[in-house]
C-alpha atoms as a PDB file:
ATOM      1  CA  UNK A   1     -16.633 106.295  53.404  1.00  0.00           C
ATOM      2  CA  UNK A   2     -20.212 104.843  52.888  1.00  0.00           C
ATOM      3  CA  UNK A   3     -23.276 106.008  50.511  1.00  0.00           C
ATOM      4  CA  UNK A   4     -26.615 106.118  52.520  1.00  0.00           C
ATOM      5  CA  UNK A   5     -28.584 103.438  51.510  1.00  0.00           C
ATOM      6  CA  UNK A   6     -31.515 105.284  48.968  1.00  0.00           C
ATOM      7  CA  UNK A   7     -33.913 104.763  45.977  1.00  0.00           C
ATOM      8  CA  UNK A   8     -34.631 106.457  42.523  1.00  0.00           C
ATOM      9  CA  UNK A   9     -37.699 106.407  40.857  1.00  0.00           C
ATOM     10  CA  UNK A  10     -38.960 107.371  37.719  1.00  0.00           C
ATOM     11  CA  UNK A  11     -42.699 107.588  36.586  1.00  0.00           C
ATOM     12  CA  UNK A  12     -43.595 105.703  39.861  1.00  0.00           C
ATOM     13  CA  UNK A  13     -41.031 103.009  38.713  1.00  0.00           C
ATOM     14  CA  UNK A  14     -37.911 101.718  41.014  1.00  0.00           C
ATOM     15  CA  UNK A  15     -34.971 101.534  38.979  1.00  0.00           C
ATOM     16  CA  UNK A  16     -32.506 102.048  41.365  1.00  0.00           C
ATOM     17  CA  UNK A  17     -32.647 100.552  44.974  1.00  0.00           C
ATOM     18  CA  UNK A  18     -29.542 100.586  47.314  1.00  0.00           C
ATOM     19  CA  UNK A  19     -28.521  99.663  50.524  1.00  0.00           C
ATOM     20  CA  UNK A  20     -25.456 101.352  52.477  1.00  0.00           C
ATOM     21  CA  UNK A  21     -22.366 100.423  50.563  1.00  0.00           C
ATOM     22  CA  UNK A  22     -19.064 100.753  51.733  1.00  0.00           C
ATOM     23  CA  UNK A  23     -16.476 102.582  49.782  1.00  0.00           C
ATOM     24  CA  UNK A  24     -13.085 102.298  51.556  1.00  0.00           C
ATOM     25  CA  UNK A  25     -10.465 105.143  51.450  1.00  0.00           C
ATOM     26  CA  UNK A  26      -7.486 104.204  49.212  1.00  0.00           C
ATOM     27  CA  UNK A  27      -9.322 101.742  47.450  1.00  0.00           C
ATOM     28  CA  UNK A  28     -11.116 100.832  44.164  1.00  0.00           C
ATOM     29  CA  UNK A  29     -14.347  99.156  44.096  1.00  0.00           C
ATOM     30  CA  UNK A  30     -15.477  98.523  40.920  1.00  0.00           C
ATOM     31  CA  UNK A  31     -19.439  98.565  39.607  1.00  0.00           C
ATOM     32  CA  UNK A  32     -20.098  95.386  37.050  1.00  0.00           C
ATOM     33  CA  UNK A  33     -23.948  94.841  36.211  1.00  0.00           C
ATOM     34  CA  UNK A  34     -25.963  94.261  32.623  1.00  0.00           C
ATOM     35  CA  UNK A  35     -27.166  97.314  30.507  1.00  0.00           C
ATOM     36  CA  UNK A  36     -29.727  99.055  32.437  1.00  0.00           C
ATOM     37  CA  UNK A  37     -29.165  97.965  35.749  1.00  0.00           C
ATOM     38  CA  UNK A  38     -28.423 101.309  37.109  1.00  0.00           C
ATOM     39  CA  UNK A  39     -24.868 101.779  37.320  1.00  0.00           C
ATOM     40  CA  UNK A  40     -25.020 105.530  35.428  1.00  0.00           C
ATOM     41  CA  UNK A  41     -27.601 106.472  37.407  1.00  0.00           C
ATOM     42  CA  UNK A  42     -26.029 105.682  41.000  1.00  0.00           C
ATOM     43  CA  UNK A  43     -23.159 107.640  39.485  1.00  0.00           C
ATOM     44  CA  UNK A  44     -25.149 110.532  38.941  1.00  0.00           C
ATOM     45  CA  UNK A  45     -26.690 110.210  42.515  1.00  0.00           C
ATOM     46  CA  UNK A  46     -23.540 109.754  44.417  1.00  0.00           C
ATOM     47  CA  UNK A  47     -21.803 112.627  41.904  1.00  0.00           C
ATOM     48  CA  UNK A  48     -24.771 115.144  43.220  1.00  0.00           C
ATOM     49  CA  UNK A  49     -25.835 115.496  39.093  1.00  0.00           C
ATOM     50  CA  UNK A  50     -29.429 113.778  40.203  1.00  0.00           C
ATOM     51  CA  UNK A  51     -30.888 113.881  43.843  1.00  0.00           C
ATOM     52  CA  UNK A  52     -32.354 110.194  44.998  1.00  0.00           C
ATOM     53  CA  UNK A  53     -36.267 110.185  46.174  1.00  0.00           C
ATOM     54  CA  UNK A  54     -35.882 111.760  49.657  1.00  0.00           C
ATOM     55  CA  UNK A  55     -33.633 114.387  47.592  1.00  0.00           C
ATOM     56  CA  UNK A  56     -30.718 114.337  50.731  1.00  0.00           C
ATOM     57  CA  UNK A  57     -27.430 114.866  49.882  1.00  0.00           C
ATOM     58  CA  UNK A  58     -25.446 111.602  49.670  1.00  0.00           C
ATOM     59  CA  UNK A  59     -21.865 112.918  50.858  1.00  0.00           C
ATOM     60  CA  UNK A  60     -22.575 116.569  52.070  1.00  0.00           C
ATOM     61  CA  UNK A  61     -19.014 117.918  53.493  1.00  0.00           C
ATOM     62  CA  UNK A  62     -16.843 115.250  51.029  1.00  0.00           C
ATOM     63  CA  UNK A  63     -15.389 116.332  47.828  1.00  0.00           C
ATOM     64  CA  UNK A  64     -16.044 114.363  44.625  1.00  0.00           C
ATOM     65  CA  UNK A  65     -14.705 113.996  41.159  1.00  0.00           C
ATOM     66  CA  UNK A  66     -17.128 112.736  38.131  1.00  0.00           C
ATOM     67  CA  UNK A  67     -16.091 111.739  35.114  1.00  0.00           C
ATOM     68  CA  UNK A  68     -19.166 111.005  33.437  1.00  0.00           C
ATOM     69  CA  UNK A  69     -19.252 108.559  30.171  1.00  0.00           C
ATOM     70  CA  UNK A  70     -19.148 111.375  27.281  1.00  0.00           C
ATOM     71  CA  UNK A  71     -16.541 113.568  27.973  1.00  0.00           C
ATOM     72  CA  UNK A  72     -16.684 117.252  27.213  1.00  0.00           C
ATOM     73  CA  UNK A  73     -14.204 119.802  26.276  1.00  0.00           C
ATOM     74  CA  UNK A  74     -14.349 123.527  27.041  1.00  0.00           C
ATOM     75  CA  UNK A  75     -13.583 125.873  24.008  1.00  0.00           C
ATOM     76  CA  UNK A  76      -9.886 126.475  24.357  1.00  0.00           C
ATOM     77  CA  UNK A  77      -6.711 124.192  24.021  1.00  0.00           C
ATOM     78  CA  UNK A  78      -6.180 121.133  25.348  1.00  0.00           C
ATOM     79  CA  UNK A  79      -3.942 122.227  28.383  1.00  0.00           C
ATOM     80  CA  UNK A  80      -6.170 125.449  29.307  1.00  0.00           C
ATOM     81  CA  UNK A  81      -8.845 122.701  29.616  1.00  0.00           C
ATOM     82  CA  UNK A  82      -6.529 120.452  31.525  1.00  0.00           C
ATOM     83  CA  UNK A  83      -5.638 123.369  34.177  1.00  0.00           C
ATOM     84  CA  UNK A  84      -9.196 124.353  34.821  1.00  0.00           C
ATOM     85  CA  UNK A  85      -8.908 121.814  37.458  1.00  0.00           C
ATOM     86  CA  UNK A  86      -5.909 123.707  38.956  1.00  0.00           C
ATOM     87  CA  UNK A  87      -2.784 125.655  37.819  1.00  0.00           C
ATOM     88  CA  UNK A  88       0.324 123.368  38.500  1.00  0.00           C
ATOM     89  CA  UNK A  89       1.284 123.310  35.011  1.00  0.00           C
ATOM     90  CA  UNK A  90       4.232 120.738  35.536  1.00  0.00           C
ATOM     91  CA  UNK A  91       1.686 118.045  37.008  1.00  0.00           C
ATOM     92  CA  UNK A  92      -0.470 118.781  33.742  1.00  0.00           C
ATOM     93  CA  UNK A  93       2.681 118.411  31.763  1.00  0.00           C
ATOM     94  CA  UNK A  94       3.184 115.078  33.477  1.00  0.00           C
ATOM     95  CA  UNK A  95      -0.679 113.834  33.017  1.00  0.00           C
ATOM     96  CA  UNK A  96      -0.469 114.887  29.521  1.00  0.00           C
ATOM     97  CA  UNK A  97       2.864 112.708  28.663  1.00  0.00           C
ATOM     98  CA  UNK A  98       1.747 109.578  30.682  1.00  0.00           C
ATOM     99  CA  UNK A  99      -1.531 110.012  28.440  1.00  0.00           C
ATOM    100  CA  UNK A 100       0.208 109.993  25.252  1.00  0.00           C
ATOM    101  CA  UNK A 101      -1.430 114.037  24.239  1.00  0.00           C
ATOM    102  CA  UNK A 102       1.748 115.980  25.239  1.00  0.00           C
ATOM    103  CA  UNK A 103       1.611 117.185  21.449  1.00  0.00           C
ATOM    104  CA  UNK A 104      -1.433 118.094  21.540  1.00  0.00           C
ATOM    105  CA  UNK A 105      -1.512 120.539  24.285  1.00  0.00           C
ATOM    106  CA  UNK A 106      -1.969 123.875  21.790  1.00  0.00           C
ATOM    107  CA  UNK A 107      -4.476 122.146  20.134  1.00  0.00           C
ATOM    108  CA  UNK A 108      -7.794 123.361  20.250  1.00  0.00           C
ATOM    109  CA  UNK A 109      -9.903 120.643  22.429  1.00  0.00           C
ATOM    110  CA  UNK A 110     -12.724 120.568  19.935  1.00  0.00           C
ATOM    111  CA  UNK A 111     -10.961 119.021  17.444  1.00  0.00           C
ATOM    112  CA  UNK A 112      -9.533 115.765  19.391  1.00  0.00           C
ATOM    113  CA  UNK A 113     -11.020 112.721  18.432  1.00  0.00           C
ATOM    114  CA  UNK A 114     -13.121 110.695  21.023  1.00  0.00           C
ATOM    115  CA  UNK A 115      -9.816 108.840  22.771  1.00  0.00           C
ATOM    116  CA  UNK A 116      -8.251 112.095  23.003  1.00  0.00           C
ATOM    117  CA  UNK A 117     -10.744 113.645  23.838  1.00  0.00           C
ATOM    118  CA  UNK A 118     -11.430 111.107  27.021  1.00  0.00           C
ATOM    119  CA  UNK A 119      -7.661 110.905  28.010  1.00  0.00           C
ATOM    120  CA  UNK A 120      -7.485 114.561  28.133  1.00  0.00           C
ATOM    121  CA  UNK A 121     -10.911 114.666  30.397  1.00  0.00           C
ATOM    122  CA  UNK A 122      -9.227 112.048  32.676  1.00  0.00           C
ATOM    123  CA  UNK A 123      -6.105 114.216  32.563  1.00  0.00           C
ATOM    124  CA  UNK A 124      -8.073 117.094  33.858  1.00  0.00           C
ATOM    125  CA  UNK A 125     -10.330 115.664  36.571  1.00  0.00           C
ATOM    126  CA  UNK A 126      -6.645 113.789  38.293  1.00  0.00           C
ATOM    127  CA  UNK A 127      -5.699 117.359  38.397  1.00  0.00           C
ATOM    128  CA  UNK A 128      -8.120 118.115  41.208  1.00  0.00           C
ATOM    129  CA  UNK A 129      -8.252 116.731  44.937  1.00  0.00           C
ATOM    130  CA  UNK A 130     -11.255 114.780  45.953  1.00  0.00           C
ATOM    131  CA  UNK A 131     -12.181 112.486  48.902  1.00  0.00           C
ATOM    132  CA  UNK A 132     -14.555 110.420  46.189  1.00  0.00           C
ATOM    133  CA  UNK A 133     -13.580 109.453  42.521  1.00  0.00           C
ATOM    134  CA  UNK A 134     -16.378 108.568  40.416  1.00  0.00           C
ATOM    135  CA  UNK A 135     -15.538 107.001  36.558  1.00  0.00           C
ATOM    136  CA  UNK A 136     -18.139 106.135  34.714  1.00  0.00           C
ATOM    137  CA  UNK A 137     -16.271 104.329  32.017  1.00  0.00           C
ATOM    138  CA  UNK A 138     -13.272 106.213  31.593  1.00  0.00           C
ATOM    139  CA  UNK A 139     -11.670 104.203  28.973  1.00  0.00           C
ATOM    140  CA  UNK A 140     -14.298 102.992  26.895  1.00  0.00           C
ATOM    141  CA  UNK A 141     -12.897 105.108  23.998  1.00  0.00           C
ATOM    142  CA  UNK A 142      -9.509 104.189  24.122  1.00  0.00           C
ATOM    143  CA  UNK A 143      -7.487 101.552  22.925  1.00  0.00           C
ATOM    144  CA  UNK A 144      -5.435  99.202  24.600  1.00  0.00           C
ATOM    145  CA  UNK A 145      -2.344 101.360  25.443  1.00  0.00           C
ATOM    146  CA  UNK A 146      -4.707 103.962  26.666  1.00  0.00           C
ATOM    147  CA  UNK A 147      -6.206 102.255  28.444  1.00  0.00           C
ATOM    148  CA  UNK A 148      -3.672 100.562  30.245  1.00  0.00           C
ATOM    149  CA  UNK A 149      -1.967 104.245  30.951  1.00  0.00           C
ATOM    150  CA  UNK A 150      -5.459 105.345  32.116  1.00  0.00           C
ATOM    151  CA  UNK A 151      -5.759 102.762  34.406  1.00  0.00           C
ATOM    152  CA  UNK A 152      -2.288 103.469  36.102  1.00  0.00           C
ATOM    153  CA  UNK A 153      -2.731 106.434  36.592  1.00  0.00           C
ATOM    154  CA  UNK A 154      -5.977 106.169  38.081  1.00  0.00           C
ATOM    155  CA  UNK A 155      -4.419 103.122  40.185  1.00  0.00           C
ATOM    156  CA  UNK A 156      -1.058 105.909  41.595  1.00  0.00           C
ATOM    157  CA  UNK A 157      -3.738 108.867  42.370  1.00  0.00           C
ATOM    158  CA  UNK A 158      -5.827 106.856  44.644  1.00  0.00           C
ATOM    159  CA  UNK A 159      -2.937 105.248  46.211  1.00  0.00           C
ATOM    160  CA  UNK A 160      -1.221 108.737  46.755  1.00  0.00           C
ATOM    161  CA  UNK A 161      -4.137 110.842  47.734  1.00  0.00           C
ATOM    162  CA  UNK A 162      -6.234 107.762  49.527  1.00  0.00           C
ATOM    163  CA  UNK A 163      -9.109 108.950  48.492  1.00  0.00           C
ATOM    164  CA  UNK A 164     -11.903 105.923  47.647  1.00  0.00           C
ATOM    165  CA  UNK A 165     -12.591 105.712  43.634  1.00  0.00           C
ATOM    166  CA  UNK A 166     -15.463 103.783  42.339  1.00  0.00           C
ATOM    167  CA  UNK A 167     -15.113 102.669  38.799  1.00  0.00           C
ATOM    168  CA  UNK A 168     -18.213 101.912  36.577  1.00  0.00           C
ATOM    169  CA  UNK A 169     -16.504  99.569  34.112  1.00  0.00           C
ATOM    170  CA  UNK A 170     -18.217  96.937  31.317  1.00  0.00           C
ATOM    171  CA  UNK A 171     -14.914  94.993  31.551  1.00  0.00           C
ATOM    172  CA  UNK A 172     -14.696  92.138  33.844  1.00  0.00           C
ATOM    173  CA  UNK A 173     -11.302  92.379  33.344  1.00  0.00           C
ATOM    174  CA  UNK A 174     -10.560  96.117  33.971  1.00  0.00           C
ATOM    175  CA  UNK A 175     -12.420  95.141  37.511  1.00  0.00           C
ATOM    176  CA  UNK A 176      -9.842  92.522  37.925  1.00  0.00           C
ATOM    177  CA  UNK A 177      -6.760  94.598  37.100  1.00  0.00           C
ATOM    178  CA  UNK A 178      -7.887  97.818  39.272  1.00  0.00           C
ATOM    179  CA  UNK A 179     -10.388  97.089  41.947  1.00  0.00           C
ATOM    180  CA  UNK A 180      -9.702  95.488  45.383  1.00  0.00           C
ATOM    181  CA  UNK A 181     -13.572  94.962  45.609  1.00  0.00           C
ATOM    182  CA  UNK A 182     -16.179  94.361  43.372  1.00  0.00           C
ATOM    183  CA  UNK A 183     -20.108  95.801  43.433  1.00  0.00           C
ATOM    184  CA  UNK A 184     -22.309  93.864  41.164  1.00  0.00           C
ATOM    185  CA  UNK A 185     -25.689  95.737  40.090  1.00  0.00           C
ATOM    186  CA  UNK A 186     -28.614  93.816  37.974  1.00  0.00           C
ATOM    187  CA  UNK A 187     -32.502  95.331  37.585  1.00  0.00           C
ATOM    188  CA  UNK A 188     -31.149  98.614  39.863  1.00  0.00           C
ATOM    189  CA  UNK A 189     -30.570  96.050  42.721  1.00  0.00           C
ATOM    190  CA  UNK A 190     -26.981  95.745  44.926  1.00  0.00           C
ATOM    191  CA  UNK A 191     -27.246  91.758  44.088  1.00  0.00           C
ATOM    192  CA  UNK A 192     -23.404  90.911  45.652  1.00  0.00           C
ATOM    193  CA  UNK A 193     -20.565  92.683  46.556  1.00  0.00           C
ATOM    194  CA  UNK A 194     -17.316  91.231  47.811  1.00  0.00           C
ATOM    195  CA  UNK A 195     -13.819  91.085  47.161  1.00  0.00           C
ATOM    196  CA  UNK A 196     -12.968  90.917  43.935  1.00  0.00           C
ATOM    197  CA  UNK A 197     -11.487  87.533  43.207  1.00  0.00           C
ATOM    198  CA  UNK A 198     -14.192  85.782  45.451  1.00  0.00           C
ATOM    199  CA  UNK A 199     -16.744  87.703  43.697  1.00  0.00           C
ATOM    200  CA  UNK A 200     -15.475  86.752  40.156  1.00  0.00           C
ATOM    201  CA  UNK A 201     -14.272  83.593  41.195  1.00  0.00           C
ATOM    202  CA  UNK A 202     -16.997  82.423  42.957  1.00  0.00           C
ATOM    203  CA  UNK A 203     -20.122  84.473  42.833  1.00  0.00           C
ATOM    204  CA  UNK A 204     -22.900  83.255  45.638  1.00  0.00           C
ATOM    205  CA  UNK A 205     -25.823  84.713  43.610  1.00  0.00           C
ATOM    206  CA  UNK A 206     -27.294  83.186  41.103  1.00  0.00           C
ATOM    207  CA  UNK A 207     -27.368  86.122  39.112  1.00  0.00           C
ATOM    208  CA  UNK A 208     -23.946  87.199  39.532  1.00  0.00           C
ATOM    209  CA  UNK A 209     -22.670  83.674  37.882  1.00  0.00           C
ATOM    210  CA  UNK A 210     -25.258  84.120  34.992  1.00  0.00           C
ATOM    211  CA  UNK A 211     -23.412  87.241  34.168  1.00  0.00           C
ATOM    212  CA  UNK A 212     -20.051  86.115  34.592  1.00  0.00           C
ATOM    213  CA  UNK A 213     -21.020  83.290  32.738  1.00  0.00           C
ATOM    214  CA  UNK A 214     -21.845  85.036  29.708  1.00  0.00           C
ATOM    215  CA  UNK A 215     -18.683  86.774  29.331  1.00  0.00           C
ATOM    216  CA  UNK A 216     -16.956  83.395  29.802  1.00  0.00           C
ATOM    217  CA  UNK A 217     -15.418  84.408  33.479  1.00  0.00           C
END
């Protein structure tokens, strides 16, 4: 799978300008960049939530899953908003107890607290089928063990379904754990992208190492 290379502007300002990147099937590729660089809004693009310039369609015909950084719950308990994504109640059963909120599914979703509230979003988008995964940040409100669940589960879906996921993460070392490839984004500009441990290792832009550099990689 590959994005068609595009730009976003807004009030006559570039913020976002991409060539084609590759997102292999059965694979993670992670996005890494400084506040601001873009990585939301390329998100948003790819997701179909905001249309580039030329307003095509990114990836008319392929199916994609957003989980955008504030997650949402409908009015109703947490596994009625779990199964809007589809009715195999023993697969939400199962996302639910990997994600630690098994007690929680007759609970009304409005009143979980932020992690919750984000595990049980996760829970509900892995429930779907989707050729494209997009996370913006999926863990950012969890703690470690959440986290760590999150990410194997997200890790076990795209290896079972081969679909291509691309994870927007802050953590350099989230992108290390989960991503065969890594995307780096600064000024809304595709600076380097590579394989993860080359990138991290040994970034070939100057602006990549500044960045690693200040988060002591």
């Amino acid at each position: 799978m590959k994005t068609i290379a595009f730009s976003k502007t807004y009030n006559k300002r570039v913020v976002l300008n991409l060539p084609e990147l590759e997102l292999p099937k059965g694979q993670i590729t992670a996005v890494i960049g400084p506040n601001g660089s873009g990585k939301s809004t390329f998100a948003k693009i790819l997701a179909g939530i905001e249309y580039a310039d030329d307003k095509r369609p990114l990836l008319a015909g392929s199916s994609v899953g957003y989980l955008p950084q504030k997650s949402f719950p409908f009015r109703m308990s947490t596994e009625k908003n779990i199964l809007q994504n589809g009715n195999d109640r023993a697969r939400a059963a199962e996302l639910m107890k990997a994600l630690d909120i098994g007690g929680l599914a007759g609970q009304s979703a409005k009143k979980l607290s932020g992690g919750e509230t984000a595990r049980m979003a996760l829970a509900r988008l892995l429930m779907g089928q989707y050729d494209l995964l997009i996370l913006d940040e999926p863990t950012s409100a969890m703690d470690m063990e959440s986290t760590l669940a999150s990410e194997r589960l997200i890790a076990d879906y795209c290896h079972k379904t081969g679909c291509a996921v691309l994870l927007i993460t802050h953590s350099i070392q989230q992108a290390r754990r989960m991503a065969r490839q890594v995307a780096f984004l600064h000024q809304g500009k595709l600076i380097e992208q590579g394989e993860t441990d080359v990138v991290l290792s040994k970034p070939s832009q100057a602006e990549t190492k500044q960045f690693l550099d200040f988060y002591g990689i």
